[in-house]
Protein backbone atom coordinates (compact mmCIF):
# COMPACT_ATOMS: atom_id res chain seq x y z
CA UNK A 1 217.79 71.50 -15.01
CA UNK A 2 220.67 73.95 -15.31
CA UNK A 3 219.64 77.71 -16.07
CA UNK A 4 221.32 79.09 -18.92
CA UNK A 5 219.72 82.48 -19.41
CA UNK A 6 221.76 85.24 -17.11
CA UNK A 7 224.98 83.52 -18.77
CA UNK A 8 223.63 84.10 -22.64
CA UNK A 9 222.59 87.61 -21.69
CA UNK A 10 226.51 88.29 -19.80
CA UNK A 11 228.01 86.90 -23.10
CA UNK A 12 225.70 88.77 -25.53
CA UNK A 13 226.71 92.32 -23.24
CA UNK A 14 230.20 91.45 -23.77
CA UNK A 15 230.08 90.76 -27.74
CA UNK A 16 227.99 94.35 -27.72
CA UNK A 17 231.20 95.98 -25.62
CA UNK A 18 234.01 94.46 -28.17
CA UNK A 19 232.05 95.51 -31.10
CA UNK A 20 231.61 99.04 -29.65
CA UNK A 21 235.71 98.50 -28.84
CA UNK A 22 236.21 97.93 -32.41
CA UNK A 23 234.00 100.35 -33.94
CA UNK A 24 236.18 102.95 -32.00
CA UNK A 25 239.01 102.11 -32.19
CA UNK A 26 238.31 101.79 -35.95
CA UNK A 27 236.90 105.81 -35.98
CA UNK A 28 240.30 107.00 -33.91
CA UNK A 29 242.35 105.23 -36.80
CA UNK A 30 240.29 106.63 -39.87
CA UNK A 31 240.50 110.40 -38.19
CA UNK A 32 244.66 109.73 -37.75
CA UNK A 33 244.28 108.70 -41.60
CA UNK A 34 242.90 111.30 -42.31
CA UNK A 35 245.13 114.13 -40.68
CA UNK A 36 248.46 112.33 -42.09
CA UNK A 37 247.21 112.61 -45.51
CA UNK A 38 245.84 116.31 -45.47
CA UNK A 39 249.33 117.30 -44.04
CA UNK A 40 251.01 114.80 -46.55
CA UNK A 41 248.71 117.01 -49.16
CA UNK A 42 249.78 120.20 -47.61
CA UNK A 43 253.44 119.69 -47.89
CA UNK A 44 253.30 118.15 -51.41
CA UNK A 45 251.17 121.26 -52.74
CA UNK A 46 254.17 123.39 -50.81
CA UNK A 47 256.64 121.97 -53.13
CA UNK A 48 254.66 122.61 -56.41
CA UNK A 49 253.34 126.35 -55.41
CA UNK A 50 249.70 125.22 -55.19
CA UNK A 51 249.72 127.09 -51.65
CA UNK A 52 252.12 129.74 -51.85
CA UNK A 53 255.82 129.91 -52.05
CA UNK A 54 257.56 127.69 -49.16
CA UNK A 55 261.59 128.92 -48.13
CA UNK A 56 263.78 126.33 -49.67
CA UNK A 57 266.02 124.99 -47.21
CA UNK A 58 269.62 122.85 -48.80
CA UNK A 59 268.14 119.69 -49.21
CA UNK A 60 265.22 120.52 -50.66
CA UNK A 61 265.51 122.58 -53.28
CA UNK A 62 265.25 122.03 -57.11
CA UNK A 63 268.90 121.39 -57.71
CA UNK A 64 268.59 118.36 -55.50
CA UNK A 65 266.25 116.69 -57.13
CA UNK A 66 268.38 115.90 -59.67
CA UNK A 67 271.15 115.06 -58.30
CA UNK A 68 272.88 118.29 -58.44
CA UNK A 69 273.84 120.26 -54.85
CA UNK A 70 273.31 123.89 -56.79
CA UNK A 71 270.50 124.48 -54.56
CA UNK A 72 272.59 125.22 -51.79
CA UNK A 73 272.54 128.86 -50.42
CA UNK A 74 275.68 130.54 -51.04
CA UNK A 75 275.63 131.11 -46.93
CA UNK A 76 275.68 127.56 -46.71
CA UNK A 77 279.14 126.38 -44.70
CA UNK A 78 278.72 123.19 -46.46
CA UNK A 79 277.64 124.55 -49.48
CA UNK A 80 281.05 126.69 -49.25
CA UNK A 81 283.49 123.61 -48.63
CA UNK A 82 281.75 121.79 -52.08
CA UNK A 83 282.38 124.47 -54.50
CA UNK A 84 278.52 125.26 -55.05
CA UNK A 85 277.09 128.58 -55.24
CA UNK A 86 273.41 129.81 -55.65
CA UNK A 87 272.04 133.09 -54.54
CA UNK A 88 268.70 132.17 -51.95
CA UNK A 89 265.98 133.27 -54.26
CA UNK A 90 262.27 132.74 -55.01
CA UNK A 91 260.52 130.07 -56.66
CA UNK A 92 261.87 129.56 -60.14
CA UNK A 93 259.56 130.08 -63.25
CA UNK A 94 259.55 127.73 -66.48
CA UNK A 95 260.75 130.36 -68.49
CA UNK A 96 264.24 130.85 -65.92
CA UNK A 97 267.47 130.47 -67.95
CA UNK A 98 269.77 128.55 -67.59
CA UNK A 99 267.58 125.57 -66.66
CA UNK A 100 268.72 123.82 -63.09
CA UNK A 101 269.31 120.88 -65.67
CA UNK A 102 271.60 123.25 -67.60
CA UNK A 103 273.22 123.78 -64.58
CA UNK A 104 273.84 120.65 -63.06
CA UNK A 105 275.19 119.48 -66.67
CA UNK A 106 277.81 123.07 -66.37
CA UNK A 107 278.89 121.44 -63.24
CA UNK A 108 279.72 118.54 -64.11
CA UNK A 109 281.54 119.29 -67.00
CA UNK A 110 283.83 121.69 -65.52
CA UNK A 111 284.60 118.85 -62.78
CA UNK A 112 286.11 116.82 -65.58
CA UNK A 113 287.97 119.69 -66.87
CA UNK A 114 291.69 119.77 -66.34
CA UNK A 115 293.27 122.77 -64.15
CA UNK A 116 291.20 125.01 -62.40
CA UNK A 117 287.48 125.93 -63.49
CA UNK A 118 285.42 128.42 -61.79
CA UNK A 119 282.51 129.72 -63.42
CA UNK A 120 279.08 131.96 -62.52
CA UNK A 121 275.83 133.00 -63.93
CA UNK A 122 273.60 135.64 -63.24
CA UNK A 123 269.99 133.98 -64.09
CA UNK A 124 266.98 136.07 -66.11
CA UNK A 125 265.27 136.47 -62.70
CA UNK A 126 268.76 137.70 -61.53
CA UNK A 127 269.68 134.78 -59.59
CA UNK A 128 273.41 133.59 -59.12
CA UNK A 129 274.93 130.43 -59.72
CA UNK A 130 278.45 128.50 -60.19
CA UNK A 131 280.72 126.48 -59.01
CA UNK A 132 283.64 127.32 -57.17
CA UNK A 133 282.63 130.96 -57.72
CA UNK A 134 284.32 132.83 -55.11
CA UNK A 135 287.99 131.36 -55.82
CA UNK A 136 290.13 134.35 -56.27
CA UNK A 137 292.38 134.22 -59.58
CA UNK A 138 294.51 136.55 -61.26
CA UNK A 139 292.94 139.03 -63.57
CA UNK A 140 294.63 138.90 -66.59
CA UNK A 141 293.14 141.64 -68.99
CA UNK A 142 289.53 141.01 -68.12
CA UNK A 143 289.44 143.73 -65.31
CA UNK A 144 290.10 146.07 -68.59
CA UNK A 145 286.49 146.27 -68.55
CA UNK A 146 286.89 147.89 -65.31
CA UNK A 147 289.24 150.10 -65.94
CA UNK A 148 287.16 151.36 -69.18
CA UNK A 149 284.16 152.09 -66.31
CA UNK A 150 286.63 153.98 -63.84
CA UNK A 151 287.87 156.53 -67.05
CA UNK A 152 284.17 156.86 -68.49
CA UNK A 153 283.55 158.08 -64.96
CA UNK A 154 286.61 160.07 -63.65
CA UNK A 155 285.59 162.07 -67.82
CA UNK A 156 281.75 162.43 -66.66
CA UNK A 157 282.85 163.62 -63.01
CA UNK A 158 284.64 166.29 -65.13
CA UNK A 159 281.64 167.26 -67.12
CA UNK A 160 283.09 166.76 -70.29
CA UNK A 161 283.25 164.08 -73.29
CA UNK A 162 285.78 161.97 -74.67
CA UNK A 163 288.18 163.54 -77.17
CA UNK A 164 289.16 161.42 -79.86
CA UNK A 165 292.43 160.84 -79.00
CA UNK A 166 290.57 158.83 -75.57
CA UNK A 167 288.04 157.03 -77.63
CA UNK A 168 290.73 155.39 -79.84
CA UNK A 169 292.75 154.55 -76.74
CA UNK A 170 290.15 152.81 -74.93
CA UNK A 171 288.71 151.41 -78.16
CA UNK A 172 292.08 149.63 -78.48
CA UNK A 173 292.08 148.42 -74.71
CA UNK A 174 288.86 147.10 -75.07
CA UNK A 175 288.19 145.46 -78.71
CA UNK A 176 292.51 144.61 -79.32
CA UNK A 177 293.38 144.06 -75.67
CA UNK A 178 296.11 146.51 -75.74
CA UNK A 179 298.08 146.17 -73.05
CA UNK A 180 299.78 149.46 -73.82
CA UNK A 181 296.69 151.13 -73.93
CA UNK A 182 295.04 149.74 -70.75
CA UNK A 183 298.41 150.68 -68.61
CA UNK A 184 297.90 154.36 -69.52
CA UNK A 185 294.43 154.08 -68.60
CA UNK A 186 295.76 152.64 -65.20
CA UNK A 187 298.06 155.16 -64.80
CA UNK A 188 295.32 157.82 -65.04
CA UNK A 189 292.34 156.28 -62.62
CA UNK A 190 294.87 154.38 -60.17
CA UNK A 191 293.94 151.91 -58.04
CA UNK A 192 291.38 154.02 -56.30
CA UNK A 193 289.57 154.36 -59.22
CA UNK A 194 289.33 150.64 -60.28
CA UNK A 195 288.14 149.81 -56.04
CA UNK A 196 285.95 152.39 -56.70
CA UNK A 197 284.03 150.81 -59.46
CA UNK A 198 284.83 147.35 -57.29
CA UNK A 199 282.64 149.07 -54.41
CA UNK A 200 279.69 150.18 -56.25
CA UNK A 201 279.39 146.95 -58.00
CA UNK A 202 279.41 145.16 -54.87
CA UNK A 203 282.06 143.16 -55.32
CA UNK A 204 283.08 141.09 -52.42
CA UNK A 205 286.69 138.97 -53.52
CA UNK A 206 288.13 142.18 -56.08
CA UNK A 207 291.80 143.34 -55.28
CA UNK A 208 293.89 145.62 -57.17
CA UNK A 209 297.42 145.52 -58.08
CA UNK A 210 299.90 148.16 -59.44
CA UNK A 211 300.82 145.51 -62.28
CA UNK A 212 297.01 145.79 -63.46
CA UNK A 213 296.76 142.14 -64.44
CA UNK A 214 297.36 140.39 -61.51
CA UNK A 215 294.49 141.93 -59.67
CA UNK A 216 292.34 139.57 -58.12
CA UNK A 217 288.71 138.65 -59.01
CA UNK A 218 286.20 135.56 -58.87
CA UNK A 219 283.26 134.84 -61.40
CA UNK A 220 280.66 136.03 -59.03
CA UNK A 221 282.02 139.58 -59.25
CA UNK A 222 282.83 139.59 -62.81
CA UNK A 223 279.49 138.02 -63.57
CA UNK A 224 277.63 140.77 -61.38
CA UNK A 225 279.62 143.74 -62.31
CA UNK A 226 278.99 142.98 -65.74
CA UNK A 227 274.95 142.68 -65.25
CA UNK A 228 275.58 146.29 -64.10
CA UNK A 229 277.64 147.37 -66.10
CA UNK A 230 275.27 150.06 -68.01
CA UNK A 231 274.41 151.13 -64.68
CA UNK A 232 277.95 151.45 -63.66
CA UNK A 233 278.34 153.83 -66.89
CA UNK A 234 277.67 157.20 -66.54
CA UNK A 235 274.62 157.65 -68.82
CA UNK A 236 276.32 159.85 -71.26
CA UNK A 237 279.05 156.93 -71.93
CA UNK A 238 276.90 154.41 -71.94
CA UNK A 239 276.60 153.49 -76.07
CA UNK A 240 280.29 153.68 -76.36
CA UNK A 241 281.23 151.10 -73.65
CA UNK A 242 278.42 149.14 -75.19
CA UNK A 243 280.05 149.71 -78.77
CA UNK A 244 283.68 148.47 -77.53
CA UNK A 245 282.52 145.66 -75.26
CA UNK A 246 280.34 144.35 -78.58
CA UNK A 247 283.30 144.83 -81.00
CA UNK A 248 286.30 142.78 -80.23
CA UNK A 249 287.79 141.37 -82.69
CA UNK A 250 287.37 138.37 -84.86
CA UNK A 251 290.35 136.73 -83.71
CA UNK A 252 288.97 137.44 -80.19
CA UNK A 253 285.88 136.29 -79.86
CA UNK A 254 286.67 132.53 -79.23
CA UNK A 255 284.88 130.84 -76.12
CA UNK A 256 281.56 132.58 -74.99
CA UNK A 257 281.17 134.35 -77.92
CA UNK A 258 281.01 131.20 -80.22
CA UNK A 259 278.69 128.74 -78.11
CA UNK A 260 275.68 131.98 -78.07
CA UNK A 261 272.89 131.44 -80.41
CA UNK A 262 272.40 134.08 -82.50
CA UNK A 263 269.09 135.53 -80.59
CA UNK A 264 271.49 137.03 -78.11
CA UNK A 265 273.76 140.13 -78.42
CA UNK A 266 277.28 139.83 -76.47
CA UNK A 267 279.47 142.35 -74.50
CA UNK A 268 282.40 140.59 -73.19
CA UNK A 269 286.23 140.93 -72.18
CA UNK A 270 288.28 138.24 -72.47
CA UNK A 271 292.08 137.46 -70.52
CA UNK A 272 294.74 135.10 -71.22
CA UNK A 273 298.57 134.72 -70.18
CA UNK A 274 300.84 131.96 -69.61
CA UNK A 275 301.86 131.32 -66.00
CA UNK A 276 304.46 128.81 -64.17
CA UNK A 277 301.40 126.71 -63.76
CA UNK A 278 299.67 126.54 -66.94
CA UNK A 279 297.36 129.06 -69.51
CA UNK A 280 295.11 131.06 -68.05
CA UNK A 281 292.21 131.71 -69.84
CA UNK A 282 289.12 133.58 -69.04
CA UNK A 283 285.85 135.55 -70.44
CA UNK A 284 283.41 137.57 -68.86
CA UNK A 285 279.93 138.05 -70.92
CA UNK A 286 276.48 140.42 -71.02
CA UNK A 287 274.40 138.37 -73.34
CA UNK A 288 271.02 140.38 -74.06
CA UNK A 289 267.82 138.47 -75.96
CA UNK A 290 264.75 141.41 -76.51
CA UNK A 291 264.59 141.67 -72.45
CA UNK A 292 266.41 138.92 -71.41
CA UNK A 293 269.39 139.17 -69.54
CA UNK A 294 272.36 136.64 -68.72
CA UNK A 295 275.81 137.47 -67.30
CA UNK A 296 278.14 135.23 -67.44
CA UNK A 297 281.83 134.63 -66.37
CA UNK A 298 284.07 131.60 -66.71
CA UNK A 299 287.60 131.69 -65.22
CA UNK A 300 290.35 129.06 -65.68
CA UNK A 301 293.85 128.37 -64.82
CA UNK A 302 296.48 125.57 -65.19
CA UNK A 303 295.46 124.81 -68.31
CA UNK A 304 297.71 122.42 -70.13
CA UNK A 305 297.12 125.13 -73.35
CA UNK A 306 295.19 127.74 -74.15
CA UNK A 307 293.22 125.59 -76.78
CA UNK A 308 292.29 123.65 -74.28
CA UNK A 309 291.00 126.57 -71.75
CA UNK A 310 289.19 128.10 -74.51
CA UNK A 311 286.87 124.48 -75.22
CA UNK A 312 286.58 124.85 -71.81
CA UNK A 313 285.00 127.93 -72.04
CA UNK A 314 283.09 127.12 -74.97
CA UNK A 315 281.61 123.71 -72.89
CA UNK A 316 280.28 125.60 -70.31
CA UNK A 317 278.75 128.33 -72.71
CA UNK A 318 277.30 125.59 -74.63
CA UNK A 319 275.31 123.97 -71.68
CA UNK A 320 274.35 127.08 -69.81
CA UNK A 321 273.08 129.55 -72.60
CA UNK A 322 270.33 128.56 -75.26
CA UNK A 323 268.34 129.36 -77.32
CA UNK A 324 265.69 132.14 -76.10
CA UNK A 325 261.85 130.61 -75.92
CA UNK A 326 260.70 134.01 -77.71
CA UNK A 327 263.64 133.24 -80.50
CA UNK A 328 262.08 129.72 -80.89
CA UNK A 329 258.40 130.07 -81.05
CA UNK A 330 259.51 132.66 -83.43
CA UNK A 331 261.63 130.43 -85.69
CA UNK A 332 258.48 127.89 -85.43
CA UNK A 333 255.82 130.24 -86.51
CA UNK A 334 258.24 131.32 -89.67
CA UNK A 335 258.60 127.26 -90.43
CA UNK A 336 254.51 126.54 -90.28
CA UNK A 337 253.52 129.69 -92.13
CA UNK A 338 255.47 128.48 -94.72
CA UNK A 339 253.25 127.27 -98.20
């Protein structure tokens, strides 16, 4: 009779040792589980500020997501060779304007513009964005606005105040675009005085010319200098170059000016000139909402007219700048309190 016992008890050890195989390896994959989802966790929290803000890297930043490359760093090499700008900044909040929609819908449009389009944007958290915002072009009469900042200040560095006779001359500079009126103010600060006002702006692409218009600039100055601009005023000037920049007139205040809901006051300068190549056409706006504050500047060239510059202008405006949350949850309230 053949003994089967030691054989029963070997194959019962060895079931025990597979199961105990099994149950291990089971507890190393759960833990592994468990660590790739926690980190998984981590990282998607990152993105939506449950832990803290995370530094946004190209690639990964809001603009991206949809579809846009705006959320490149203006540092960027790559970011450089596409035409994108954006500042490196913080988080975004819901109430930022323009919206990164806003702005991907800017870009677009001015890529299916005719000519040359540069524009940029100084955000309500004072964030900057464009596209193609560093591209130098010729000035035309929008660096009046800086030569009305270099004579308020050469006047306050003498410690006096505008006679009449000056007010009417840079009222005409300013609101009529004179061209008359803004050579004798050249005449008087020079080009030292206009790269003066340059410097403490902080502008990086500004050069001046003896023929004033064909100084260079780029939106990201213009749209920066003019954020400052009651800064850059001596206080003592300050509600007359707010006056002038608010009153050009009617037959001025085309582009920016037009495509602004009515929430928001404007301070702009416009410039426009025929050249070999086309119309150039640009405007440079401070558009103020209670304590909201947007600075904008869109510069063209080549246009085939200067109709078609100005809807230009007008199509960015339109997408970038709406209406302010405050100026709609007011407009709301006045609709349900009605009987």
């Amino acid at each position: 009779m053949v003994n089967l016992g030691p054989r029963r008890q070997a194959g019962r050890g060895s079931a025990w040792l597979a199961v105990g195989a099994l149950l291990l390896a089971a507890t190393l994959l759960a833990a592994i589980a468990v660590a790739f989802l926690d980190g998984s966790r981590e990282r998607f929290d990152g993105r939506q500020g449950a832990t803290g803000p995370r530094r946004e890297t190209p690639g990964t930043r809001a603009g991206a997501a949809v579809g846009a490359p705006g959320g490149l760093d203006e540092h960027d090499p790559a970011a450089s060779r596409r035409g994108w700008y954006r500042t490196a900044s913080a988080p975004q909040s819901p109430e930022r304007s323009p919206s990164v929609v806003a702005l991907a819908s800017a870009r677009r449009y001015a890529e299916r513009r005719r000519g040359s389009v540069s524009f940029a944007i100084v955000d309500t958290e004072g964030r900057t964005s464009g596209k193609d915002a560093r591209r130098p072009f010729r000035s035309a009469s929008v660096v009046k606005a800086m030569l009305l900042v270099a004579y308020l200040d050469a006047i306050d560095r003498q410690g006096r105040s505008l006679t009449g006779d000056e007010q009417s001359l840079l009222e005409a500079m300013v609101t009529e675009s004179d061209n008359a009126a803004a050579s004798a103010v050249a005449a008087e600060v020079g080009e030292g005085g206009v790269r003066a006002v340059a410097r403490r702006a902080g502008m990086r692409g500004f050069a001046p010319s003896a023929a004033w218009g064909n100084s260079t600039i780029t939106a990201a100055d213009q749209a920066r200098f003019f954020l400052k601009i009651d800064r850059l005023v001596p206080r003592g000037h300050r509600a007359f170059a707010r006056r002038v920049l608010a009153g050009v007139v009617d037959w001025q205040r085309w582009g920016i000016p037009q495509q602004v809901p009515s929430a928001w006051k404007v301070f702009f300068k416009g410039g426009w000139r025929p050249t070999p190549a086309g119309e150039l056409v640009h405007q440079v706006a401070l558009l103020e909402a209670g304590r909201r504050r947007l600075a904008l500047a869109v510069l063209t060239a080549a246009n085939p007219s200067h109709e078609y510059g100005v809807r230009t202008l007008e199509g960015i405006a339109a997408r970038l700048v709406d209406e302010p949350p405050e100026a709609r949850d007011g407009a709301i309230r006045r609709l349900t309190s009605r009987p």
